[in-house]
N, C-alpha and C. Protein backbone atom coordinates (compact mmCIF):
# COMPACT_ATOMS: atom_id res chain seq x y z
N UNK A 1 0.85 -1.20 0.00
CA UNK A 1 0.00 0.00 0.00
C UNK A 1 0.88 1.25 0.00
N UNK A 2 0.84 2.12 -0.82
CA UNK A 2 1.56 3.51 -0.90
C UNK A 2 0.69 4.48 -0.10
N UNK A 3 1.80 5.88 -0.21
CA UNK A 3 1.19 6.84 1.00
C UNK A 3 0.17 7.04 0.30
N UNK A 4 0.02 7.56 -0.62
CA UNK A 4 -1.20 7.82 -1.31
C UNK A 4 -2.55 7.36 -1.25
N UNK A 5 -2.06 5.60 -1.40
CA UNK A 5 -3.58 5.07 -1.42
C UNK A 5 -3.96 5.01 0.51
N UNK A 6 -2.71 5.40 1.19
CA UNK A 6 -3.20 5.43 2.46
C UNK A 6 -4.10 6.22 2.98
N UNK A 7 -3.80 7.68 2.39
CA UNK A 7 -3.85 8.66 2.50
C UNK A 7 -5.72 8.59 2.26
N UNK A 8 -6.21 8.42 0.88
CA UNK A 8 -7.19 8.07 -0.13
C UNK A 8 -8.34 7.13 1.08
N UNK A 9 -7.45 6.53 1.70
CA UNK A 9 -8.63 4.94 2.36
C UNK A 9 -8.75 5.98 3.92
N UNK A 10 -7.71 6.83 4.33
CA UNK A 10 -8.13 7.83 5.50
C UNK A 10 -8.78 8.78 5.28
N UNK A 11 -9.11 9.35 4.25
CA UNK A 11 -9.95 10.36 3.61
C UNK A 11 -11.48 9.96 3.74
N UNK A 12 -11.63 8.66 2.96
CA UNK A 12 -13.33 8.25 2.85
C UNK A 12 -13.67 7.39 4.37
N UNK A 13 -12.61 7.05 5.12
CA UNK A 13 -13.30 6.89 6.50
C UNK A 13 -13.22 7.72 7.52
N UNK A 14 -12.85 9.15 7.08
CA UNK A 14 -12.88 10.25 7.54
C UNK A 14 -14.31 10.51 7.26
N UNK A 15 -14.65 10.60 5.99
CA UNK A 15 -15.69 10.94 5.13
C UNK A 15 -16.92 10.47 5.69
N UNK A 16 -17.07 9.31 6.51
CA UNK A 16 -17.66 8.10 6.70
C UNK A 16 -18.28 8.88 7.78
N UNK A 17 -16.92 8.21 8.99
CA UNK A 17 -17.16 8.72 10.41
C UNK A 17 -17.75 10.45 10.34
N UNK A 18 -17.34 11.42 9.70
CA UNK A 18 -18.46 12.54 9.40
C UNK A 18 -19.60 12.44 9.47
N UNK A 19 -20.05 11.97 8.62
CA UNK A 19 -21.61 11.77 8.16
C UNK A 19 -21.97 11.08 9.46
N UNK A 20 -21.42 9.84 10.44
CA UNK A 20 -21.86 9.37 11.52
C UNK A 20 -22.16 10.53 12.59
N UNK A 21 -20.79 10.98 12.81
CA UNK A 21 -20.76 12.09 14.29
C UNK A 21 -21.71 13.14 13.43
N UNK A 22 -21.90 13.71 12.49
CA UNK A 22 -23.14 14.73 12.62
C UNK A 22 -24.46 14.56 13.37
N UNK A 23 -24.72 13.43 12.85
CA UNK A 23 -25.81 13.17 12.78
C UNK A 23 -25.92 12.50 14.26
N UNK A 24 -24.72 12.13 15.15
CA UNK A 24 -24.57 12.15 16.48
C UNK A 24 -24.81 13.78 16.99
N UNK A 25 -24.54 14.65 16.51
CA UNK A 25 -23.60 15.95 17.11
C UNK A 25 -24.70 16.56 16.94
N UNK A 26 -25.72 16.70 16.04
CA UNK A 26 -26.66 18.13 16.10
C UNK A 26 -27.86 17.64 16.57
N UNK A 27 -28.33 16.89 17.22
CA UNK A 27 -29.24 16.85 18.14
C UNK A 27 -28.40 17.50 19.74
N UNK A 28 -27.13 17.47 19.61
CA UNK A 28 -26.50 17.16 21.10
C UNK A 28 -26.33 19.06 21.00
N UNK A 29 -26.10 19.45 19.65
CA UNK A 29 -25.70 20.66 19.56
C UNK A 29 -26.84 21.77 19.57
N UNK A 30 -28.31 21.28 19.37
CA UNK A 30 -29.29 22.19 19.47
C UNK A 30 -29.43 21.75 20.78
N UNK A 31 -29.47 20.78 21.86
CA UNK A 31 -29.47 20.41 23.10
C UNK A 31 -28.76 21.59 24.01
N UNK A 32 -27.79 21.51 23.68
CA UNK A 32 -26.23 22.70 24.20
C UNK A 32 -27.18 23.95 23.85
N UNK A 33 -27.79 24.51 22.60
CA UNK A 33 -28.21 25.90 22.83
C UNK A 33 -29.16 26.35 23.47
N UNK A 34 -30.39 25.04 23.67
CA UNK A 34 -31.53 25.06 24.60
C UNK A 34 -30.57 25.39 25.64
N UNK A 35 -29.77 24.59 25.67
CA UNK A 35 -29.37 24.97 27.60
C UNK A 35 -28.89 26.31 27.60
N UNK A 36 -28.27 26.52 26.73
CA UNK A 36 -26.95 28.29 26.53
C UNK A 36 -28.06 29.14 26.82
N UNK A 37 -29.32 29.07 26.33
CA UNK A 37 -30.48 29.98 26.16
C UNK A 37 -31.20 29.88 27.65
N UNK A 38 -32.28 29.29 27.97
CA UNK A 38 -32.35 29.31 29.33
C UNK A 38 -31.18 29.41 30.64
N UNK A 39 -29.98 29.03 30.68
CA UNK A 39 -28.89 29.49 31.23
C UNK A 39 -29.11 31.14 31.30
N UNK A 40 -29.27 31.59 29.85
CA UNK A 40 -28.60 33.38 30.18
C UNK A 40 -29.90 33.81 30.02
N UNK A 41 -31.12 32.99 30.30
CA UNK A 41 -32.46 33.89 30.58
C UNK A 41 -32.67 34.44 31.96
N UNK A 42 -32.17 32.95 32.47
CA UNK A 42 -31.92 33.04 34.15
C UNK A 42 -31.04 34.31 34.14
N UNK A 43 -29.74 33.67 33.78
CA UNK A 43 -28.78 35.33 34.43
C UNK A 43 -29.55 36.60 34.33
N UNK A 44 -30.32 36.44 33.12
CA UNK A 44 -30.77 38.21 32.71
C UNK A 44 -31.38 38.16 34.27
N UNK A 45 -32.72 37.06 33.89
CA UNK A 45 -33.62 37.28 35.40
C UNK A 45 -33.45 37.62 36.53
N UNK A 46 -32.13 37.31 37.06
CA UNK A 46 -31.27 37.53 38.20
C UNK A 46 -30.93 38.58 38.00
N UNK A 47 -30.11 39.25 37.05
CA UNK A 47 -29.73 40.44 37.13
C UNK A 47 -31.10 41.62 37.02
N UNK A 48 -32.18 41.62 36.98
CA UNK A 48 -33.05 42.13 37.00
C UNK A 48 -33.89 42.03 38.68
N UNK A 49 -33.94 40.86 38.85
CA UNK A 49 -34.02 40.76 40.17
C UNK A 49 -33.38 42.03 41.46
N UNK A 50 -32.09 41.30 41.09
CA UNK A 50 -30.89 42.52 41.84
C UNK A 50 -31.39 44.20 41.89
N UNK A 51 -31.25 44.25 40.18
CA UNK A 51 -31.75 45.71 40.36
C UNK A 51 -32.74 45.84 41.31
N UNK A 52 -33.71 44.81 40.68
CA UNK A 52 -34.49 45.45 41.95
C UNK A 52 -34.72 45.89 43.30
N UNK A 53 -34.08 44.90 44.01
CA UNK A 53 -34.10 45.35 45.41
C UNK A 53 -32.64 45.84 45.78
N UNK A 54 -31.90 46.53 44.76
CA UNK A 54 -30.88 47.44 45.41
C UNK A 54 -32.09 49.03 45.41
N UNK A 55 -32.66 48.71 44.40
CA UNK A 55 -33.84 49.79 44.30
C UNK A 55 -34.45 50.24 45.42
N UNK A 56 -34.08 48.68 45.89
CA UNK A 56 -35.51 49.10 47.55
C UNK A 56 -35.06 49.75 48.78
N UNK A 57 -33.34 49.00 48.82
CA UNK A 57 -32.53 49.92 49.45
C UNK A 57 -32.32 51.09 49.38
């Protein structure tokens, strides 16, 4: 086997495993933004909170 055709047979099971992990990865990756998103709804909420009762002080 030459580098080439090595090279060629790591390419299409590169190619392969791609098409696998996507289709692993973007359910997991709209998962991650649900969370990113409620995460910094909270913070806002909190930081709104705060204001408020430094307000009260």
């Amino acid at each position: 086997m030459t580098f080439s055709e090595f090279m060629a047979t790591l390419l299409k099971i590169r190619l392969i495993l791609q098409d696998r992990i996507l289709i692993l990865i973007m359910p997991a990756m709209f998962w991650l933004d649900g969370l990113n998103t409620v995460y910094r709804q909270n913070k806002i909420t909190e930081r709104s909170t705060d204001s408020r009762t430094s307000l009260k002080k």
